[in-house]
Protein backbone atom coordinates (compact mmCIF):
# COMPACT_ATOMS: atom_id res chain seq x y z
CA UNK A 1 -37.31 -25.63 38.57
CA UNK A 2 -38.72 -22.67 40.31
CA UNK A 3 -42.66 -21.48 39.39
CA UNK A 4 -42.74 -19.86 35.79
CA UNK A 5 -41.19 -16.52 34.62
CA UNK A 6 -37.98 -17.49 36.91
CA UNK A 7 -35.15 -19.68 36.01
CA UNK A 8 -32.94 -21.78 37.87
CA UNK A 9 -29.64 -19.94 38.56
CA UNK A 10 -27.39 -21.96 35.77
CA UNK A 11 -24.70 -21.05 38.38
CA UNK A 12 -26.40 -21.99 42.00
CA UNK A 13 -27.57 -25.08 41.00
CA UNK A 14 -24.46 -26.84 38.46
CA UNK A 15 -22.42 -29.03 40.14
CA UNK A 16 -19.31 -28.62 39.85
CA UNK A 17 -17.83 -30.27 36.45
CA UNK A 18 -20.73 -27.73 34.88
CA UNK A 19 -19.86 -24.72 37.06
CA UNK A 20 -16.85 -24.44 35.50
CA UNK A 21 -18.45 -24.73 31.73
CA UNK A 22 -19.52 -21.74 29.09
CA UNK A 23 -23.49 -21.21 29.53
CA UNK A 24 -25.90 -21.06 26.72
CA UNK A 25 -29.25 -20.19 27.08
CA UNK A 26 -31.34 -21.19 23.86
CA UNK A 27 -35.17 -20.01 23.34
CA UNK A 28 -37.49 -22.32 21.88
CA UNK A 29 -35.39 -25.25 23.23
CA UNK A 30 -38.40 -27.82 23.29
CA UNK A 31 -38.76 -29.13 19.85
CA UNK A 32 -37.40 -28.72 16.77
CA UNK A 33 -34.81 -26.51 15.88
CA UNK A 34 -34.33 -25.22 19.31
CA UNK A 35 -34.06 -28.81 20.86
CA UNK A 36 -31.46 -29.79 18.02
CA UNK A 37 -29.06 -26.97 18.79
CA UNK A 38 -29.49 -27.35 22.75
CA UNK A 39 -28.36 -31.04 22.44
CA UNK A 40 -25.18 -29.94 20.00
CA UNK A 41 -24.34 -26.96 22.07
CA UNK A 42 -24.67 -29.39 25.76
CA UNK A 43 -21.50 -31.38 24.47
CA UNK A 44 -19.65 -28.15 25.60
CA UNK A 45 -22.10 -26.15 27.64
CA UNK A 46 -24.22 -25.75 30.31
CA UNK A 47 -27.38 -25.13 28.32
CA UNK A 48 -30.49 -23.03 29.53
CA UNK A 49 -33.15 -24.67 27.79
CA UNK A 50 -35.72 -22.00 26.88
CA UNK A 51 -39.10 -22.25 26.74
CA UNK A 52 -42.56 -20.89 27.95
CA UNK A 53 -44.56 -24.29 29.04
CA UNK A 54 -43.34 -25.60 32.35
CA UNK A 55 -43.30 -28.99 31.64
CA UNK A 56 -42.31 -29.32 27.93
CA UNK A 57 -39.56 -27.29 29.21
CA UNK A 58 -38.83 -29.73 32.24
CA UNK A 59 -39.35 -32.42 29.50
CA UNK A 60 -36.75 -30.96 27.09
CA UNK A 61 -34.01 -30.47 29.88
CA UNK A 62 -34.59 -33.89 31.11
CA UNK A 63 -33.11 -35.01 27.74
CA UNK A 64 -30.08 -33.15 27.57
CA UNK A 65 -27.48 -33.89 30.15
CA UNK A 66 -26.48 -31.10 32.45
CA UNK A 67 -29.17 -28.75 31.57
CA UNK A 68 -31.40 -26.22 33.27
CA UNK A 69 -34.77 -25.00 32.65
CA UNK A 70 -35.46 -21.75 31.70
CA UNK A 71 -39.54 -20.78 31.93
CA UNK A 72 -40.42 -18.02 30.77
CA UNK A 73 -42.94 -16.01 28.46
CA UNK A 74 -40.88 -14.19 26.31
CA UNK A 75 -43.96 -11.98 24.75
CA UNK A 76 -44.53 -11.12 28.66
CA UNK A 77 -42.68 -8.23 29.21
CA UNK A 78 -42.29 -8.71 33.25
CA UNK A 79 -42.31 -12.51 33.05
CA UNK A 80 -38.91 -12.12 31.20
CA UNK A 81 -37.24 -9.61 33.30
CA UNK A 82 -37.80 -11.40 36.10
CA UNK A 83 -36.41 -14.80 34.00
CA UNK A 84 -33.72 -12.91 32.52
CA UNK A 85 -32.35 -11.25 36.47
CA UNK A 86 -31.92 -15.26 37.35
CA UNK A 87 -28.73 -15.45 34.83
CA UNK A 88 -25.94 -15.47 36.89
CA UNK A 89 -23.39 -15.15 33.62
CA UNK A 90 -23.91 -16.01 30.24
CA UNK A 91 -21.76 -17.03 27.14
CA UNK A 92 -23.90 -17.97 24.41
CA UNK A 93 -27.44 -16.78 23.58
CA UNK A 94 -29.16 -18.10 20.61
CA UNK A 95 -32.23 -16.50 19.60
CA UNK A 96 -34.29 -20.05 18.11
CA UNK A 97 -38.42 -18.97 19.37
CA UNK A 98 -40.51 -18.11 16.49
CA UNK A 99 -43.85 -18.20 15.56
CA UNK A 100 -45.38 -18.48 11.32
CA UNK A 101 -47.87 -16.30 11.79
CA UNK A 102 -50.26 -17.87 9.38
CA UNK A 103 -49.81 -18.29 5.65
CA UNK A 104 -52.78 -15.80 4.60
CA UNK A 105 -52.60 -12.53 1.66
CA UNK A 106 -52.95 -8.97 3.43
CA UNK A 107 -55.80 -8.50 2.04
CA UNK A 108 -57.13 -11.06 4.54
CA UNK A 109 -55.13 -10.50 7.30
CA UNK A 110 -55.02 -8.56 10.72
CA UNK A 111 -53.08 -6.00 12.42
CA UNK A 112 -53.57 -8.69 15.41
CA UNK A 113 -52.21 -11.40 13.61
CA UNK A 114 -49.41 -9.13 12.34
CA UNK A 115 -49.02 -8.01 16.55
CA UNK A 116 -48.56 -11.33 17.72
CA UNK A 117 -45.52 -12.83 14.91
CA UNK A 118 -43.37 -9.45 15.85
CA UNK A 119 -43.83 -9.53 19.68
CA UNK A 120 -42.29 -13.27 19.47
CA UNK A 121 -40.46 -13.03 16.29
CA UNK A 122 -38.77 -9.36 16.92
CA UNK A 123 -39.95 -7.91 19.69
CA UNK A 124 -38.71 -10.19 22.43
CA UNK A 125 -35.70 -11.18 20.54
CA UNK A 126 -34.76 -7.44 21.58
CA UNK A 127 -35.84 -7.30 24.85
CA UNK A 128 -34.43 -10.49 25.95
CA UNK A 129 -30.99 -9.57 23.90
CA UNK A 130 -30.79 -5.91 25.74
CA UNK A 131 -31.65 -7.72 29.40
CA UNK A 132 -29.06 -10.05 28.93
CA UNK A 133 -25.95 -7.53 27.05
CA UNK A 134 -23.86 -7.20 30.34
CA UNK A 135 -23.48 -10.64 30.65
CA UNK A 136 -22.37 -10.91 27.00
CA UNK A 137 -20.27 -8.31 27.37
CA UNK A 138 -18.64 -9.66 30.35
CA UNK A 139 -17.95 -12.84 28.69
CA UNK A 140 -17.55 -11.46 25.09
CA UNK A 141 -20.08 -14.24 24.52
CA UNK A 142 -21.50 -14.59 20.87
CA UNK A 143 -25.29 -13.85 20.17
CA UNK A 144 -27.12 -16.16 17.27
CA UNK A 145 -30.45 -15.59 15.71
CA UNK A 146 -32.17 -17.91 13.76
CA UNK A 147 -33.55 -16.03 10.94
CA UNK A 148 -34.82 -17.60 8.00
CA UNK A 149 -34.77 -17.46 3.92
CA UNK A 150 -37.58 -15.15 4.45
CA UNK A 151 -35.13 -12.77 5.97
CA UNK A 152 -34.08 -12.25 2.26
CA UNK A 153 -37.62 -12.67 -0.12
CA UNK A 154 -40.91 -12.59 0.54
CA UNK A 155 -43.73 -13.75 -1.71
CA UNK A 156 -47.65 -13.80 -1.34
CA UNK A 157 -48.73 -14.99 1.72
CA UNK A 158 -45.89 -14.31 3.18
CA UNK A 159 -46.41 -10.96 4.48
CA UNK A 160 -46.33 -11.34 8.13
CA UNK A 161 -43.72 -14.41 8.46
CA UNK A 162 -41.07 -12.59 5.75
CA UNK A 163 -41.78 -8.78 7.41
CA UNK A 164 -40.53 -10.34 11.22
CA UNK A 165 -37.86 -12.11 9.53
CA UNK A 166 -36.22 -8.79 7.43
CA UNK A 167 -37.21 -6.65 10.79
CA UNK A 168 -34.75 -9.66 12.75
CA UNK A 169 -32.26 -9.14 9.85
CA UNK A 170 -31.81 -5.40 10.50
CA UNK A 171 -32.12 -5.66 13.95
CA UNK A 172 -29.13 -8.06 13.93
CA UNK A 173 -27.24 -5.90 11.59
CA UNK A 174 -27.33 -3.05 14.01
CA UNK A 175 -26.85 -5.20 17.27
CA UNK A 176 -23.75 -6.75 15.32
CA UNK A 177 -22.15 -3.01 15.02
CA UNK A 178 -22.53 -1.34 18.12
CA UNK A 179 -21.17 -4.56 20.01
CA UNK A 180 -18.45 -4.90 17.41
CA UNK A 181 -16.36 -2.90 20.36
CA UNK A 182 -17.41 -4.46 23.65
CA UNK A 183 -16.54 -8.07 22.20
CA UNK A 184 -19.67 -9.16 21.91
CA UNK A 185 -20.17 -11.59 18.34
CA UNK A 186 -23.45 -11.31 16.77
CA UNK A 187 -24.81 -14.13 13.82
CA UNK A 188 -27.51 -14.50 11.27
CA UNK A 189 -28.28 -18.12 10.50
CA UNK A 190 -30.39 -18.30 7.97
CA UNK A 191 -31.95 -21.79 6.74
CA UNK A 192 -34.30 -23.12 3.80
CA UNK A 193 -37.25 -25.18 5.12
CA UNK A 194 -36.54 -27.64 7.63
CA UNK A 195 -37.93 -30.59 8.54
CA UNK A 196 -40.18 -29.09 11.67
CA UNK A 197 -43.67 -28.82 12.94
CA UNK A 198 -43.83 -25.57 11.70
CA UNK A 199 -42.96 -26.84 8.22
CA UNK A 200 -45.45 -29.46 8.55
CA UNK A 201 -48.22 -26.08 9.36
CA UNK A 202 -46.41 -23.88 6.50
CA UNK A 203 -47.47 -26.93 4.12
CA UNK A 204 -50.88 -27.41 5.03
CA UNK A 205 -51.71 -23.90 4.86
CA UNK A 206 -50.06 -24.04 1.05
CA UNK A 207 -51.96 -27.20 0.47
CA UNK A 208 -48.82 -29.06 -0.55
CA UNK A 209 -47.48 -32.31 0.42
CA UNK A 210 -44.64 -32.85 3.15
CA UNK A 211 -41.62 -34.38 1.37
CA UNK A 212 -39.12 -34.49 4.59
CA UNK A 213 -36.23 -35.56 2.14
CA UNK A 214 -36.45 -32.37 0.82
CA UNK A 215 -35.85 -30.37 4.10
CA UNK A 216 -32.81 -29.85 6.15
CA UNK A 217 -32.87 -31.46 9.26
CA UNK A 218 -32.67 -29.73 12.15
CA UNK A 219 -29.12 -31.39 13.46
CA UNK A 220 -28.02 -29.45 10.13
CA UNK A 221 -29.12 -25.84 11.39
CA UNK A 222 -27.47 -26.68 14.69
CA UNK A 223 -24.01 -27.09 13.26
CA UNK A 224 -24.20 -23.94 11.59
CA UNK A 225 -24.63 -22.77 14.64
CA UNK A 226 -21.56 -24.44 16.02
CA UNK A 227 -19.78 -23.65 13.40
CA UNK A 228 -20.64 -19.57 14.75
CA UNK A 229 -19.85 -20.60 18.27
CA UNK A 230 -16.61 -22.11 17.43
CA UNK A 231 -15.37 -19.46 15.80
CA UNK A 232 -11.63 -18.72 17.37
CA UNK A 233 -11.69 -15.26 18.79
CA UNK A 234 -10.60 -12.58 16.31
CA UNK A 235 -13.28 -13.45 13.91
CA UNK A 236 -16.54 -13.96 13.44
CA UNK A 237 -19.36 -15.47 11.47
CA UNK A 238 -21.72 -12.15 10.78
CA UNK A 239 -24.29 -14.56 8.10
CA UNK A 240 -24.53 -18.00 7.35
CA UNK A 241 -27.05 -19.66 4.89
CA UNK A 242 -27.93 -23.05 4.60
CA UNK A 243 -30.19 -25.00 2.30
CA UNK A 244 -31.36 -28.20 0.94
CA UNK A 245 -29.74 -29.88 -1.78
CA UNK A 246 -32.91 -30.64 -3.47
């Protein structure tokens, strides 16, 4: 691993069985989500595994064989150009980072707290996207953002989470479009709650109990996003939802 805000070359340093695989980088690759759709996607990829702590991220690719670390600050502007120019070529991207952004009404809440959920949420979900558009054009690679039920309804106390979520919606609507002709396939994935750690903070802030048999697991997100990757060329998956039976 080279110091933070600069990646590994996924091409320099893969041997040469993963040379000659598709590369996938996935953000907010360390836990959760993230982790569960770097695992399904290394069975066929070289994965990048995203994330901004150096050693959770050294931690993460440790457990997933053939895969490269990829440190980086994604709400750092220069930190993730500098990442993002270490990407030698590039098939998959999958947009998994997010942050809650607190469970509170508007009346109580910040423009601050408001600042911080969109720079992660939306914000550097476009930057890192527009850095990284050559290479997906090159490869006619597929881009996949995680989105969320709260991409579609919002309800009190849900200002902040919901409003990154429908920005992330119409962000990938237009991405989808305008790379319609260079080849480039853009998804929505959009789960009900999953069994994560930020379920486990979304249910403490609502003063509920955690039921896990109630959420999707994350294994279940990562197929859907499979299921987007795998697509045979000539079509594509534009939105997927997924939720829990109960």
């Amino acid at each position: 691993m080279t110091e933070a805000g600069h990646a590994a070359s996924p091409v320099d340093d893969e041997r040469d069985g993963e040379r000659r695989r598709p590369v996938a980088l996935v953000t907010g690759a360390t836990r959760g989500i993230g982790e569960a759709i770097a695992h399904e996607l290394s069975r066929t990829h070289h994965v990048l595994v995203g994330g901004r702590e150096p050693r959770a991220v050294a931690e993460a690719a440790a457990r997933i064989p053939g895969a490269t670390p990829f440190v980086a600050d994604l709400t750092d502007e220069r930190q993730l150009a500098e990442a993002a120019r270490s990407i030698r070529r590039l098939d998959v991207l999958v947009h998994s980072a997010a942050v809650l952004g607190g469970h509170d009404a508007i009346a109580e809440s910040s423009r601050e707290r408001f600042r911080r959920a969109f720079e992660l949420n939306v914000f550097a979900v476009a930057d890192l996207t527009r850095l990284l558009l050559p290479l997906l054009r090159t490869s006619e690679g597929t881009v996949v953002m995680i989105n969320s039920g709260s991409g579609y309804a919002s309800g009190a106390g849900t200002s902040v989470y919901s409003g990154t979520k429908f920005a992330l919606r119409a962000l990938t609507d237009a991405l989808r479009e305008e790379e319609r002709e260079h080849g480039v396939r853009v998804s929505s994935i959009h789960p009900g709650r999953v069994d994560t750690d930020m379920q486990r903070e979304l249910r403490q802030l609502e003063q509920g109990s955690y039921e896990r048999e109630r959420y999707l697991s994350p294994q279940a997100v990562a197929q859907a996003v499979r299921l987007a990757v795998d697509t045979p060329a000539g079509g594509a998956v534009d939105e997927l939802k997924i939720r829990p039976m109960r």
